[in-house]
Protein backbone atom coordinates (compact mmCIF):
# COMPACT_ATOMS: atom_id res chain seq x y z
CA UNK A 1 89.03 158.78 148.38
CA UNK A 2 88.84 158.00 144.59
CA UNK A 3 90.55 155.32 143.26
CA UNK A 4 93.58 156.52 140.71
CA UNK A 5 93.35 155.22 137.12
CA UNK A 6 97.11 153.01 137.97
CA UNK A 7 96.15 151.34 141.03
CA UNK A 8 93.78 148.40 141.76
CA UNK A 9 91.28 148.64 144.81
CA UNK A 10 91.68 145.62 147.39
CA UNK A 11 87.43 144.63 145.96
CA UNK A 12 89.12 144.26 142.55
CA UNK A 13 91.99 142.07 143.48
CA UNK A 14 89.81 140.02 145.66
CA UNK A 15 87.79 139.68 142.25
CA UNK A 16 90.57 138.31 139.92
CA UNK A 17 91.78 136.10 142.79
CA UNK A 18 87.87 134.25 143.20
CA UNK A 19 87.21 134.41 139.48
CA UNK A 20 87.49 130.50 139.24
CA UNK A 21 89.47 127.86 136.95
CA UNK A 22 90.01 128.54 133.10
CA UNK A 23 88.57 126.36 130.55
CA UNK A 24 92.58 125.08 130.13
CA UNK A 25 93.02 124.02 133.80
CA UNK A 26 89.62 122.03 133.43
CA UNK A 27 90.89 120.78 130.35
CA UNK A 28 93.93 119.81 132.02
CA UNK A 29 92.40 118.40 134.82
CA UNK A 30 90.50 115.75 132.85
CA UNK A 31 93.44 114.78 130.70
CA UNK A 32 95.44 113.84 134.03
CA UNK A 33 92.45 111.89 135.66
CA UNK A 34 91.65 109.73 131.66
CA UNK A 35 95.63 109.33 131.62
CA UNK A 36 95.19 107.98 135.49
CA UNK A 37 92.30 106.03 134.96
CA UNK A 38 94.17 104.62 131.87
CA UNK A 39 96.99 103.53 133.54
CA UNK A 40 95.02 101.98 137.09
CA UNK A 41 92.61 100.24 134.39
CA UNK A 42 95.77 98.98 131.88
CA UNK A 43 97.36 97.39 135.79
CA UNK A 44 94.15 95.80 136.89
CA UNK A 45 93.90 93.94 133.21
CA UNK A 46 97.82 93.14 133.52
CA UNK A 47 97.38 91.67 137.04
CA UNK A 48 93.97 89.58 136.07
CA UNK A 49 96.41 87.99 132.85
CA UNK A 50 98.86 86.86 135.50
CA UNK A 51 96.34 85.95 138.17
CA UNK A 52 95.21 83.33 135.30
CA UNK A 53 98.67 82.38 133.99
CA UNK A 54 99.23 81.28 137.97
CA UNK A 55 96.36 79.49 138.15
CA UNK A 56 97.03 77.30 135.31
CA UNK A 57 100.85 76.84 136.34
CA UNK A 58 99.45 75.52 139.57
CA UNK A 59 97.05 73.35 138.31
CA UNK A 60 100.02 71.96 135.33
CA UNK A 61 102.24 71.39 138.83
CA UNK A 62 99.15 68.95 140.46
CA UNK A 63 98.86 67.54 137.39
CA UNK A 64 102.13 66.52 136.68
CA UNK A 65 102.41 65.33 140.26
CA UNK A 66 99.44 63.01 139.50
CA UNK A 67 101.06 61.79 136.70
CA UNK A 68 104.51 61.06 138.11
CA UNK A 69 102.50 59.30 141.31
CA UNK A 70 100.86 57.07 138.64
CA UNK A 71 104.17 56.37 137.52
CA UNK A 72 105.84 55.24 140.79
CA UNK A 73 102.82 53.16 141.99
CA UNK A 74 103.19 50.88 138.40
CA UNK A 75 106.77 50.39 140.21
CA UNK A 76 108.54 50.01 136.65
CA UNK A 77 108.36 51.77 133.32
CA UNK A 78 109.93 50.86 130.12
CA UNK A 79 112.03 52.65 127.82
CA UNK A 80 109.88 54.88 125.06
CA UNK A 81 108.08 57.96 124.87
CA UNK A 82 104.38 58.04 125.78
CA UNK A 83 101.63 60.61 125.57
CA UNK A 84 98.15 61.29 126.66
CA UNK A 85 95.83 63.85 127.68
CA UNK A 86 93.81 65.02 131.17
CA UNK A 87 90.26 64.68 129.63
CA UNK A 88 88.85 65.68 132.93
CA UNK A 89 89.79 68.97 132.87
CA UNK A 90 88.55 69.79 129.19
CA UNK A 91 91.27 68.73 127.38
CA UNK A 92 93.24 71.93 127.86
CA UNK A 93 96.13 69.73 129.52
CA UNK A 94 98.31 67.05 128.22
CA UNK A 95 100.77 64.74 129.15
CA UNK A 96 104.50 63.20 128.12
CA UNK A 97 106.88 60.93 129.31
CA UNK A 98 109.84 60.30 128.17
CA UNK A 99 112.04 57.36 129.14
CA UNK A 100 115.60 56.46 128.57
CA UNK A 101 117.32 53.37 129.41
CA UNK A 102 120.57 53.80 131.66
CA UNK A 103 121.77 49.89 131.00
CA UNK A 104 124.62 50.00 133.81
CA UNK A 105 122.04 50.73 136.68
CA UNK A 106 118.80 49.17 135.54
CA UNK A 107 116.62 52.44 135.86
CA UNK A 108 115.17 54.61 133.50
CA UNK A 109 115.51 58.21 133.09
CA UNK A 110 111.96 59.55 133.10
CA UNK A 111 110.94 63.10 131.98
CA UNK A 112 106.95 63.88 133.03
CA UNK A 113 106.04 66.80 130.73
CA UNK A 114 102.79 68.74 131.30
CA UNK A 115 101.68 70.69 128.37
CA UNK A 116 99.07 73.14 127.73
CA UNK A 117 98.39 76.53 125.28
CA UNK A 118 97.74 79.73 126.94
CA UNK A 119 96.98 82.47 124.68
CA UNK A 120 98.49 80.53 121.52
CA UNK A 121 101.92 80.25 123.25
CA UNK A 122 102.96 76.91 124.26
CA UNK A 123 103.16 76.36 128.25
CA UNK A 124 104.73 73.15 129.75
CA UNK A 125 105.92 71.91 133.13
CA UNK A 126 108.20 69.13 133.11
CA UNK A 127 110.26 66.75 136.21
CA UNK A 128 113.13 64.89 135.49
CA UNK A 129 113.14 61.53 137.55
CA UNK A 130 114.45 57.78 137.74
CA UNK A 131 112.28 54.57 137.81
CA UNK A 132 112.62 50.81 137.48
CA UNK A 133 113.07 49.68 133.91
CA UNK A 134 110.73 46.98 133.01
């Protein structure tokens, strides 16, 4: 039984079925798994950025509870605006109160400010409280 000029024998179809991937699949191939690898490496940079804004928001928040504990164990605090820095942890974080007089009640309205620069942007943490005036 000869095969007719029109038709395909089943050894021929097998053939083009097995011959393998063409240089533009392969090409696709690697663009998805570059655009992939792109994307997982662009997430893992994002998420190490806010891993370290966090960690310096929590250590603003200890240090501004420091601060205000300071505060309340001088038991008073007189009207003014005062400034200084947290030298033990490099200098990177600084400190401001601010203190207004409320005459009527004797107490001062206190605003504990920490400040710091992440990145160049300016970063601060601040509590609004009331202490003794002086």
């Amino acid at each position: 039984m000869g095969n007719s000029p029109g038709k395909k024998s089943r050894w021929d179809r097998v053939a083009l079925s097995q011959r393998g991937f063409l240089l533009l699949e392969s090409l696709l191939a690697i663009l998805f798994l570059g655009v992939g690898l792109t994307l997982v490496l662009r997430s893992f940079g994002s998420s190490l950025s806010a891993l370290g804004t966090s960690a310096d928001y929590t250590k603003a928040l200890v240090l501004l509870e420091e601060r205000l504990l300071e505060l309340e164990a001088k038991g008073a605090i007189a009207p003014g605006t005062s400034a200084g820095g947290f030298y033990e942890e490099g200098g990177k974080f600084r400190w401001e109160v601010k203190a207004s007089e409320l005459r009527e009640i004797g107490l001062c309205e206190s605003e504990v400010t920490v400040l710091w620069e992440q990145r160049g942007k300016p970063r601060s943490v601040s509590i609004m409280t009331y202490l003794k005036r002086e």
